[in-house]
PDB file of N, CA and C in Angstrom:
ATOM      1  N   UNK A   1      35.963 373.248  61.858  1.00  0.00           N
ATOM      2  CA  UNK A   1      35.057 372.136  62.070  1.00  0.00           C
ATOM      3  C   UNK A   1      33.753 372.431  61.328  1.00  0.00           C
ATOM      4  N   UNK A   2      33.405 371.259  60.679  1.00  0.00           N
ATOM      5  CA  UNK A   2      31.961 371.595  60.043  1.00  0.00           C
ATOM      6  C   UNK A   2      30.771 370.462  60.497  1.00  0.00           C
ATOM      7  N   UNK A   3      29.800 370.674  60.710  1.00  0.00           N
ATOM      8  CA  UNK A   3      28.531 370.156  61.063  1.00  0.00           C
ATOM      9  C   UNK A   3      27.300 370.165  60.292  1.00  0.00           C
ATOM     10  N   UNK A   4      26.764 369.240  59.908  1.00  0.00           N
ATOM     11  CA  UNK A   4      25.887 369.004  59.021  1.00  0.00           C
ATOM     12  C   UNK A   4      25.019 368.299  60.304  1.00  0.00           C
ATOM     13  N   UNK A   5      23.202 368.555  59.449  1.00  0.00           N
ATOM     14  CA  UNK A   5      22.089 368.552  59.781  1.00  0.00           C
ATOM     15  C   UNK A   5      21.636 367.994  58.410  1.00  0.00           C
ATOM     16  N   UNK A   6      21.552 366.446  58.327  1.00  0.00           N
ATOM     17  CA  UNK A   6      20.916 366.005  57.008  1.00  0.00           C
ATOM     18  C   UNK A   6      19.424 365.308  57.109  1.00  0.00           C
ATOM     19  N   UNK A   7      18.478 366.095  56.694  1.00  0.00           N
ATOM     20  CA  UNK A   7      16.677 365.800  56.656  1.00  0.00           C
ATOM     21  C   UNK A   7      17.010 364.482  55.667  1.00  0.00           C
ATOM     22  N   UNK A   8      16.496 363.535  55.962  1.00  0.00           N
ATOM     23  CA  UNK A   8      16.277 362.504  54.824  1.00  0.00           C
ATOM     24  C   UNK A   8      14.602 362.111  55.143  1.00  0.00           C
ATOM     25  N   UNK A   9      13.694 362.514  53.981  1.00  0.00           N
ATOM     26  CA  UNK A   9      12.215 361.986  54.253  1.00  0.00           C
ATOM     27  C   UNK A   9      12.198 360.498  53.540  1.00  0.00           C
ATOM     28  N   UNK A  10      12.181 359.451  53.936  1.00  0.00           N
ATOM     29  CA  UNK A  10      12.150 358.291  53.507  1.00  0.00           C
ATOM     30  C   UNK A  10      10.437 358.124  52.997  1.00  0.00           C
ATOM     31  N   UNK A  11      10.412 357.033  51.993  1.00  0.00           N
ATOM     32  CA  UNK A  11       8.529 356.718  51.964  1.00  0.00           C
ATOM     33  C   UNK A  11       7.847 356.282  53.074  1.00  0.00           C
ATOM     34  N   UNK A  12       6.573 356.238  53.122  1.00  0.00           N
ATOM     35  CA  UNK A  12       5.552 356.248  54.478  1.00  0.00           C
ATOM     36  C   UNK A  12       5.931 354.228  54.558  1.00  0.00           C
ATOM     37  N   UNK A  13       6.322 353.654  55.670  1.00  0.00           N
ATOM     38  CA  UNK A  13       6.635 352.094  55.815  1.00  0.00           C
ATOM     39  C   UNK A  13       8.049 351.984  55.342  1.00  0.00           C
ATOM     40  N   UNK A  14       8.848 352.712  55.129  1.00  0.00           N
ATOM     41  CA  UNK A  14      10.307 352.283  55.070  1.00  0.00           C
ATOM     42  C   UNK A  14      11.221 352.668  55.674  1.00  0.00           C
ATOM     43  N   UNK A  15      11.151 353.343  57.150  1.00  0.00           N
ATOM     44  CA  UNK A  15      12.109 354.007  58.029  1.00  0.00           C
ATOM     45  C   UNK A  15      12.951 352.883  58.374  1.00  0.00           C
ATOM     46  N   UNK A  16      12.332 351.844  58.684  1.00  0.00           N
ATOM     47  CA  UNK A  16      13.479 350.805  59.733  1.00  0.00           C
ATOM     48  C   UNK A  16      14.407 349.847  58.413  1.00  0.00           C
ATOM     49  N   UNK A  17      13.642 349.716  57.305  1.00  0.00           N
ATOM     50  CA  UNK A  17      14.584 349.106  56.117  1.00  0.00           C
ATOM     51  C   UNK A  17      15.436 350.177  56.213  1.00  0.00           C
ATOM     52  N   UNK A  18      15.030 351.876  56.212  1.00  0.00           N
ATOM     53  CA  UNK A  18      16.253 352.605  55.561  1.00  0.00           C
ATOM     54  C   UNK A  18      17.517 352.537  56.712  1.00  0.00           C
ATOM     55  N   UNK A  19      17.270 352.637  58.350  1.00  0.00           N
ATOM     56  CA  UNK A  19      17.755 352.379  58.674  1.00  0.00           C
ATOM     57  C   UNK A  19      19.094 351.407  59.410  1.00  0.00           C
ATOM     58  N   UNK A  20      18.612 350.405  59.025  1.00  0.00           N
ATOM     59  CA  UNK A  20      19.075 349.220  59.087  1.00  0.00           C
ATOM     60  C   UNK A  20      20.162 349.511  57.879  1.00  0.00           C
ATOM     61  N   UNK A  21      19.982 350.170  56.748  1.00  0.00           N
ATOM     62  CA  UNK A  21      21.137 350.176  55.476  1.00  0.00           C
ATOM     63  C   UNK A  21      21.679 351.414  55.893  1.00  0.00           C
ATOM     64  N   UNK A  22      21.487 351.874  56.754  1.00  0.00           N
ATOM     65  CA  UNK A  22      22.230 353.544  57.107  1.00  0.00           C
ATOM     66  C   UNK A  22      23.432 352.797  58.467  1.00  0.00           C
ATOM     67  N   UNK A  23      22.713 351.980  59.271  1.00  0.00           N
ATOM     68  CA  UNK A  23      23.300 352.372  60.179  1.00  0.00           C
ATOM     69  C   UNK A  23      25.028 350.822  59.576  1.00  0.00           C
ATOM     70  N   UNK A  24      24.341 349.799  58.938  1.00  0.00           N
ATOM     71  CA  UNK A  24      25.812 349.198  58.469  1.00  0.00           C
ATOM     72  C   UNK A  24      25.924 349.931  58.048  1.00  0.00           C
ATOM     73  N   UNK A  25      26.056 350.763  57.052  1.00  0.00           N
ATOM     74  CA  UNK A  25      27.088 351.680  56.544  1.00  0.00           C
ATOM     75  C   UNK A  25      27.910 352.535  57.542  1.00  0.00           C
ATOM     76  N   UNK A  26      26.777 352.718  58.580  1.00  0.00           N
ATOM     77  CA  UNK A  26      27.616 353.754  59.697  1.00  0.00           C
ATOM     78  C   UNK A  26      28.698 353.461  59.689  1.00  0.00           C
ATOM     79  N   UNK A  27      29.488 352.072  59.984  1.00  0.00           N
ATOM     80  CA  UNK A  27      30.618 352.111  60.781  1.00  0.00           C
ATOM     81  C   UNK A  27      31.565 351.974  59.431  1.00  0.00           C
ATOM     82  N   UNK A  28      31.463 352.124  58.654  1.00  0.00           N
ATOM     83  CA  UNK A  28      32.382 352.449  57.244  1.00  0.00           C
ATOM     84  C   UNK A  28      32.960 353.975  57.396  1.00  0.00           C
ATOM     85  N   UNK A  29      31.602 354.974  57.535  1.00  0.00           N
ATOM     86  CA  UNK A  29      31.638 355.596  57.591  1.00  0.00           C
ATOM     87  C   UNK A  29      32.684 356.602  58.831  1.00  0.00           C
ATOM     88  N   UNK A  30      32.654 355.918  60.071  1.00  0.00           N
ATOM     89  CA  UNK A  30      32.740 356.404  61.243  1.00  0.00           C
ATOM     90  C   UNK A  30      34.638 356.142  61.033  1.00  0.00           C
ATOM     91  N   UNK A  31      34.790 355.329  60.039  1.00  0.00           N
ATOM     92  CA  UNK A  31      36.142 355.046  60.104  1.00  0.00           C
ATOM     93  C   UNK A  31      36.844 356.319  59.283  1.00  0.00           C
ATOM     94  N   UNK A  32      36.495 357.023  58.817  1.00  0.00           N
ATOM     95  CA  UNK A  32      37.031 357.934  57.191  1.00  0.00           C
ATOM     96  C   UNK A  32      37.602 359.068  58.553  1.00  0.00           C
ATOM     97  N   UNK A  33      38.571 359.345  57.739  1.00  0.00           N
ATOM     98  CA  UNK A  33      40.022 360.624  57.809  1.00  0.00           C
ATOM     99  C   UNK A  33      38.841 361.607  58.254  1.00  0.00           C
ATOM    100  N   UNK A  34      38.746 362.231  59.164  1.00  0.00           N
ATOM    101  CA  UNK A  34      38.185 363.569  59.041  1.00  0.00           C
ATOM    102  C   UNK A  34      36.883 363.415  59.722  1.00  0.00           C
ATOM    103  N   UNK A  35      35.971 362.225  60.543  1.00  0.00           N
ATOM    104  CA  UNK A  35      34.875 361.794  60.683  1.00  0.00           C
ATOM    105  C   UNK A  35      34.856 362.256  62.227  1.00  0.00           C
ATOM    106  N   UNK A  36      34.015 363.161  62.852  1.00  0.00           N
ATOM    107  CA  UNK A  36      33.854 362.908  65.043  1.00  0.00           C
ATOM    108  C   UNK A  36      32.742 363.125  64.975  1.00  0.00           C
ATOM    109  N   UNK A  37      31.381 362.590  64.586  1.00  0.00           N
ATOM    110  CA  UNK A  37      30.179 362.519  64.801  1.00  0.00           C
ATOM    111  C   UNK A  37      29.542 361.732  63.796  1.00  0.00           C
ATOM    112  N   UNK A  38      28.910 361.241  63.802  1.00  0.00           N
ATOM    113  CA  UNK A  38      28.053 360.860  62.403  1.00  0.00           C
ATOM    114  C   UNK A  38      26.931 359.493  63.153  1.00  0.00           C
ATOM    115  N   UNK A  39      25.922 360.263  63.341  1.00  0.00           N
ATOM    116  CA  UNK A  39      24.602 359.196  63.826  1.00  0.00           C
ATOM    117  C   UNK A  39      23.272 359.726  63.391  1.00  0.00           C
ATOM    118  N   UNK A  40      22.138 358.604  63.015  1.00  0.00           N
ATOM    119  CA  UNK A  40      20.977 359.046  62.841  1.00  0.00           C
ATOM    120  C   UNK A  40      19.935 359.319  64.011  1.00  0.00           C
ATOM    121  N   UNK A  41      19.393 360.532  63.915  1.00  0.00           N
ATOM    122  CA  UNK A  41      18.233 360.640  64.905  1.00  0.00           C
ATOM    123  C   UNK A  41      16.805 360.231  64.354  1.00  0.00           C
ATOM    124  N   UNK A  42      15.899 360.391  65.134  1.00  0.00           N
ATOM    125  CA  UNK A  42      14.527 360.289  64.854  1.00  0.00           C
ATOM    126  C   UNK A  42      13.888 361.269  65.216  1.00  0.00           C
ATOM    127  N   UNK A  43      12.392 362.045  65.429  1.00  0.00           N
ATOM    128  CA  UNK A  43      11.660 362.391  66.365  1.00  0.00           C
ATOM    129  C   UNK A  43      11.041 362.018  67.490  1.00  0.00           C
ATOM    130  N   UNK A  44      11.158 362.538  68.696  1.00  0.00           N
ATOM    131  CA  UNK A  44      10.561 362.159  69.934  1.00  0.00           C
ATOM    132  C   UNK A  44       9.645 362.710  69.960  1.00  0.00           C
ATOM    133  N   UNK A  45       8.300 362.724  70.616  1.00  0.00           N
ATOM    134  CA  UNK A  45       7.558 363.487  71.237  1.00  0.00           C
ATOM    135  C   UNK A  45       7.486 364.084  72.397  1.00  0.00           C
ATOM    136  N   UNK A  46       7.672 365.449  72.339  1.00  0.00           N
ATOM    137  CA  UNK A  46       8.160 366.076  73.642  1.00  0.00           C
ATOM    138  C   UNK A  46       6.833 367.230  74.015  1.00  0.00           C
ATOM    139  N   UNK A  47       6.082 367.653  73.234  1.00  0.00           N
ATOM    140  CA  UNK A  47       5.174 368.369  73.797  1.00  0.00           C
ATOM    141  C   UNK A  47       5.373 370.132  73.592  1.00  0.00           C
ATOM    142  N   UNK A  48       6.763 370.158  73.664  1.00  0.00           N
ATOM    143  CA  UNK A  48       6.803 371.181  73.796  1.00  0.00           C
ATOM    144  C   UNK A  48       6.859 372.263  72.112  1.00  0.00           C
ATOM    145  N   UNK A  49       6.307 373.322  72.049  1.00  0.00           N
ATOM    146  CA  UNK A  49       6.401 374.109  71.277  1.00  0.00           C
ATOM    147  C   UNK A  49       7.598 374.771  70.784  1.00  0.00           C
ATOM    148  N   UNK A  50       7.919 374.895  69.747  1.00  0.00           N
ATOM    149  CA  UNK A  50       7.213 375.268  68.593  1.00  0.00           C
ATOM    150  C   UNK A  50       7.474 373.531  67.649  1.00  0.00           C
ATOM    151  N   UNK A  51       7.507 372.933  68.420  1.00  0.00           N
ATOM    152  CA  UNK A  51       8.199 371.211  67.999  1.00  0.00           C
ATOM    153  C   UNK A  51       7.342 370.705  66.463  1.00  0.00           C
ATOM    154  N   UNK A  52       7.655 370.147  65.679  1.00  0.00           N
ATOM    155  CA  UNK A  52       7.007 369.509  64.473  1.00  0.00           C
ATOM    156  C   UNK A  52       7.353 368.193  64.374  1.00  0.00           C
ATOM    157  N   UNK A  53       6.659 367.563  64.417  1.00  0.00           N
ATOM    158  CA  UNK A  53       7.195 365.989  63.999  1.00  0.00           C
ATOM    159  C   UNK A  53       6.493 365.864  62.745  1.00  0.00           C
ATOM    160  N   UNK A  54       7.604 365.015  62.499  1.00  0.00           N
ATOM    161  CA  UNK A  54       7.696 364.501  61.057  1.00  0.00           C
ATOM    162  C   UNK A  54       8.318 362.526  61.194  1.00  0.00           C
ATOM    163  N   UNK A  55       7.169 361.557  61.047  1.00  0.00           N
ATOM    164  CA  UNK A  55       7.465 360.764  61.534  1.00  0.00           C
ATOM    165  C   UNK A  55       8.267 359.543  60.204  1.00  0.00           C
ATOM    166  N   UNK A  56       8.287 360.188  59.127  1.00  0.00           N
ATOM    167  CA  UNK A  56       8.857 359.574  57.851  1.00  0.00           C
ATOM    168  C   UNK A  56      10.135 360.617  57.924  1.00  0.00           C
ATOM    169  N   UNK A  57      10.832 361.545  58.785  1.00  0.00           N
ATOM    170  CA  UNK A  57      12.299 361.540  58.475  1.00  0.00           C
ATOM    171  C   UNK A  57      13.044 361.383  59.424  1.00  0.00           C
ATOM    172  N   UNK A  58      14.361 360.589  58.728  1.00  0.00           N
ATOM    173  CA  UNK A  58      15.565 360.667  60.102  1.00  0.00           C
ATOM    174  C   UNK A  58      16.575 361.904  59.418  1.00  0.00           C
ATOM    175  N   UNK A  59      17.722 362.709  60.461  1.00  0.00           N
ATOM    176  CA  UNK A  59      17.683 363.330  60.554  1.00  0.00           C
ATOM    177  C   UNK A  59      19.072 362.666  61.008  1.00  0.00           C
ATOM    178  N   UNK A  60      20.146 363.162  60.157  1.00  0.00           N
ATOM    179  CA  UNK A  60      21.465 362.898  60.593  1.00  0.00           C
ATOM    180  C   UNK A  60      22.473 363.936  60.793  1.00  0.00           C
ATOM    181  N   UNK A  61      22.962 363.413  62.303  1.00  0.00           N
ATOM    182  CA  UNK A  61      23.795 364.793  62.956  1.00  0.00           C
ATOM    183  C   UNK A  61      25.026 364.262  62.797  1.00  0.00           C
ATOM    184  N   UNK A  62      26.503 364.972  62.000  1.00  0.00           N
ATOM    185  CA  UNK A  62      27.370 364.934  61.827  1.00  0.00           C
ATOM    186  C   UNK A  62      28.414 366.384  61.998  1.00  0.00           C
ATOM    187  N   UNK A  63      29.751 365.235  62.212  1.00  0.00           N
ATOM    188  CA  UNK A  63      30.834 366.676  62.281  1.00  0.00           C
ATOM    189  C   UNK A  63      32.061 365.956  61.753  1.00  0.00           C
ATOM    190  N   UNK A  64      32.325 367.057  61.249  1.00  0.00           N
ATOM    191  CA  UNK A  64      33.738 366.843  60.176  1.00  0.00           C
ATOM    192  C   UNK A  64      34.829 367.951  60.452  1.00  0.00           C
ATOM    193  N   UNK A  65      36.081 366.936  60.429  1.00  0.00           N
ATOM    194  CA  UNK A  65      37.191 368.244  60.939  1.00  0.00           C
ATOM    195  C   UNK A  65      37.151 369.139  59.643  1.00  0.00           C
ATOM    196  N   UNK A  66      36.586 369.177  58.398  1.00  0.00           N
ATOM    197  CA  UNK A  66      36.959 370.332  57.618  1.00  0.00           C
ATOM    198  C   UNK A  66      35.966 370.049  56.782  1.00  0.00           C
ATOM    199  N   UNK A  67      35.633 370.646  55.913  1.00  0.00           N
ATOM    200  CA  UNK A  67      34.892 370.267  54.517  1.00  0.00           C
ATOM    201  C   UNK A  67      35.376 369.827  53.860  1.00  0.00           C
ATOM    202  N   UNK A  68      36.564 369.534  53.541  1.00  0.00           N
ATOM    203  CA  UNK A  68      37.279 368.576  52.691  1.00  0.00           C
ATOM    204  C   UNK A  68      37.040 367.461  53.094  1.00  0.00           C
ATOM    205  N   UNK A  69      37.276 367.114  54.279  1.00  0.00           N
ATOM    206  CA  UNK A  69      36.634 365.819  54.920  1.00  0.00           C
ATOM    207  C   UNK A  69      35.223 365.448  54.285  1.00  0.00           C
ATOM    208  N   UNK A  70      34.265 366.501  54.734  1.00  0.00           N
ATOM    209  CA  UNK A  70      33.027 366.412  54.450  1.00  0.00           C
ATOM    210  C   UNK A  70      32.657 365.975  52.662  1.00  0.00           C
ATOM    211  N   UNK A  71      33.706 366.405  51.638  1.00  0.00           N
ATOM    212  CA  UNK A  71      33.353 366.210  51.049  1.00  0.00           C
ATOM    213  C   UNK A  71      34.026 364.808  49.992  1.00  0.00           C
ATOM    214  N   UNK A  72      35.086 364.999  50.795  1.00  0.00           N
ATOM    215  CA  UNK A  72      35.302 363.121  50.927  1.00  0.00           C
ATOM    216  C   UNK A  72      34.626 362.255  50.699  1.00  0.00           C
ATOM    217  N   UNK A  73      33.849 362.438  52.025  1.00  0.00           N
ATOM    218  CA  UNK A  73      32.948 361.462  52.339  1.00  0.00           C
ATOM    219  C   UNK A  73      31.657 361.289  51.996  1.00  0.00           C
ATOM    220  N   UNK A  74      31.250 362.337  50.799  1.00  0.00           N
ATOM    221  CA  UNK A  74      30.651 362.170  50.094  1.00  0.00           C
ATOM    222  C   UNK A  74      30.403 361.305  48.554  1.00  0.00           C
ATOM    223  N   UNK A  75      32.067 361.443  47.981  1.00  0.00           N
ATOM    224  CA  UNK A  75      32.419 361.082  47.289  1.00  0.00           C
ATOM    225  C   UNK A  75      32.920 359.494  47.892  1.00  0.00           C
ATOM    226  N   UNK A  76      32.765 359.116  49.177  1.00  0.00           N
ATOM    227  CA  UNK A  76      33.766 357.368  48.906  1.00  0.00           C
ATOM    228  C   UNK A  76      32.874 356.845  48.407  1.00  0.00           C
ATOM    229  N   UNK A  77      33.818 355.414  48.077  1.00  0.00           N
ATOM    230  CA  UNK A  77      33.345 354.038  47.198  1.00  0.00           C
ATOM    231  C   UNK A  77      31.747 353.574  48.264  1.00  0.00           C
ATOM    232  N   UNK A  78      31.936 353.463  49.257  1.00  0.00           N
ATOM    233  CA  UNK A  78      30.866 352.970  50.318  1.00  0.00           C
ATOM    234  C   UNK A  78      29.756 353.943  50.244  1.00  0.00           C
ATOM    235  N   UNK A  79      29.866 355.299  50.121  1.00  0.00           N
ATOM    236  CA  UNK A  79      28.747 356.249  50.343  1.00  0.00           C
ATOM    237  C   UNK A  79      27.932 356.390  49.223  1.00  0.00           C
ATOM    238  N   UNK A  80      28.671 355.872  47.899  1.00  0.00           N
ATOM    239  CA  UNK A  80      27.910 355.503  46.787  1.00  0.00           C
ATOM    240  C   UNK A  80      27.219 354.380  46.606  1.00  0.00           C
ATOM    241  N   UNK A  81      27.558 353.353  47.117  1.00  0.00           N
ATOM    242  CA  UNK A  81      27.161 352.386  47.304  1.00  0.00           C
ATOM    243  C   UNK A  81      25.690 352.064  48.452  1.00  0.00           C
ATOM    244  N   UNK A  82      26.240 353.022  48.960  1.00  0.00           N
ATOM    245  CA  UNK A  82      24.508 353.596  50.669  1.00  0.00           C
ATOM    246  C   UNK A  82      23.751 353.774  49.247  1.00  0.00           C
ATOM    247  N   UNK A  83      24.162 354.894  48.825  1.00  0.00           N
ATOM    248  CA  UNK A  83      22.881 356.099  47.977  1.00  0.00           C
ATOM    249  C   UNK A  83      22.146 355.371  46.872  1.00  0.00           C
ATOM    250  N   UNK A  84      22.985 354.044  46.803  1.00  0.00           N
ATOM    251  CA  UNK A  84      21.934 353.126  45.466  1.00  0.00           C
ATOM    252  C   UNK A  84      21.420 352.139  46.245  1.00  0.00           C
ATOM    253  N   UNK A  85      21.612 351.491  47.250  1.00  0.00           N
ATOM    254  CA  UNK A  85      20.794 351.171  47.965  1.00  0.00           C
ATOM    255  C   UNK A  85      19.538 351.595  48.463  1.00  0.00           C
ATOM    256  N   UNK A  86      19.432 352.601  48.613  1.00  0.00           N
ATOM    257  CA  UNK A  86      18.296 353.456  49.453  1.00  0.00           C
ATOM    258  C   UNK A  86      17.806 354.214  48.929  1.00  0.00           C
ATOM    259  N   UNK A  87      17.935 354.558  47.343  1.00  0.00           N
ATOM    260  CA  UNK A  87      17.646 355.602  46.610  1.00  0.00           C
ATOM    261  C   UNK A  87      15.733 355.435  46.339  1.00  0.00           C
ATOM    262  N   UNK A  88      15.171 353.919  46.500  1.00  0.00           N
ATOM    263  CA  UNK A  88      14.114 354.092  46.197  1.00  0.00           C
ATOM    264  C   UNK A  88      13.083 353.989  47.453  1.00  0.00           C
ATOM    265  N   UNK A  89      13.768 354.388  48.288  1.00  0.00           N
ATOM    266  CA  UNK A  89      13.750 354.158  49.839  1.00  0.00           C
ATOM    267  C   UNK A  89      13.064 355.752  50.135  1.00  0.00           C
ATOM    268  N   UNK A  90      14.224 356.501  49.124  1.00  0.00           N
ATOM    269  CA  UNK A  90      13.943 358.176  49.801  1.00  0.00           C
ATOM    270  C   UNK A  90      13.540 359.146  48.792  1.00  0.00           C
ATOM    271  N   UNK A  91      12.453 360.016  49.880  1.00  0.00           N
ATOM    272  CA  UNK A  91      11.699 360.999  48.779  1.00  0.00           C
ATOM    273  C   UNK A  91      12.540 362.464  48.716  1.00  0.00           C
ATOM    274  N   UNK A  92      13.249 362.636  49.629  1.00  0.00           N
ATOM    275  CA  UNK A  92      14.307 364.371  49.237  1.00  0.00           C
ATOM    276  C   UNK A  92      14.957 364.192  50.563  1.00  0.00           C
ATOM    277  N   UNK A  93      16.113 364.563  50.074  1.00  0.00           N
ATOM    278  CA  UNK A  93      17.382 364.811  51.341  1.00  0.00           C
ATOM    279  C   UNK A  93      17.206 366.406  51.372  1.00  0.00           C
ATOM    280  N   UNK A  94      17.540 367.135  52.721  1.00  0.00           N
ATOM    281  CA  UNK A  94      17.939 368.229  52.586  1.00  0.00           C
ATOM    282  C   UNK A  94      19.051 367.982  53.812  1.00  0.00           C
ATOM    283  N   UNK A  95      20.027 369.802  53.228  1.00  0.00           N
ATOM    284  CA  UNK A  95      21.515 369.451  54.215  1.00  0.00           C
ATOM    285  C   UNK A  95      21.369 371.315  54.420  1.00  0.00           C
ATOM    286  N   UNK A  96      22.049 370.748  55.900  1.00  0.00           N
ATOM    287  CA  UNK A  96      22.619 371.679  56.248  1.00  0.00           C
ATOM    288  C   UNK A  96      23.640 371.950  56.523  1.00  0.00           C
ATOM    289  N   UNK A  97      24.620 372.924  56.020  1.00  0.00           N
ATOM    290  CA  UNK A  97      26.070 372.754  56.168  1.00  0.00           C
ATOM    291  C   UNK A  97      26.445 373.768  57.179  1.00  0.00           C
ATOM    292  N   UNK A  98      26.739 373.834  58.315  1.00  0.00           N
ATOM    293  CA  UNK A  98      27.297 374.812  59.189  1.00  0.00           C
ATOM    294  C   UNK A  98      28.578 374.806  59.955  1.00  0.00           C
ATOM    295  N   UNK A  99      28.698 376.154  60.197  1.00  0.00           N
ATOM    296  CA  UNK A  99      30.372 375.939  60.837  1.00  0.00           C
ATOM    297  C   UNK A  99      30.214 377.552  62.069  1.00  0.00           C
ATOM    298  N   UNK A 100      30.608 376.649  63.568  1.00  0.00           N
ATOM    299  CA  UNK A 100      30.690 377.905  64.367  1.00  0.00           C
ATOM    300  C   UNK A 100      31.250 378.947  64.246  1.00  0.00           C
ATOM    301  N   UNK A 101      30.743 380.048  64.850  1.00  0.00           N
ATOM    302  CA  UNK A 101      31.395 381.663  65.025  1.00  0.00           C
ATOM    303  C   UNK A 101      31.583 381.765  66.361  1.00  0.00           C
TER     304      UNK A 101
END
């Protein structure tokens, strides 16, 4: 099983456009061979330490039965189709790719 942690910093006034094109895509997405998680978070304010908010990124928690999956679904027709949509939407993705021990 693999799990990704994807930072997306969108520009300052475009979180809810980006969202709104993330989350139709969601259910494209939620359908693909290999898909048991895939939703966007936000930041809450919780108070507690060592916490950072960052109020220009969402922050998408996913799990994939394999990396092949994962990288599937990088490559479909629809996920290319997200990334030109939203491309002038977003200032740097970062990923995290992990898998339990």
């Amino acid at each position: 099983m693999i799990h990704v942690i994807a930072s997306i910093r969108v520009k300052s006034g475009q979180r809810r456009a980006f969202l709104d094109i993330f989350k139709h895509n969601m259910k494209k997405v939620k359908e693909e061979k290999g898909c048991m998680t895939y939703f966007p978070t936000v930041d809450v304010e919780t108070g507690l330490p060592p916490q950072q908010m960052a109020p220009d990124v969402v922050t998408i928690i996913e799990t994939w039965e394999s990396l092949a999956a994962l990288r599937n679904h990088l490559d479909a027709p629809h996920m290319l189709a997200y990334k030109e949509k939203v491309k002038d939407m977003v200032e740097e993705v970062t990923l995290k790719i992990l898998e339990e021990v």
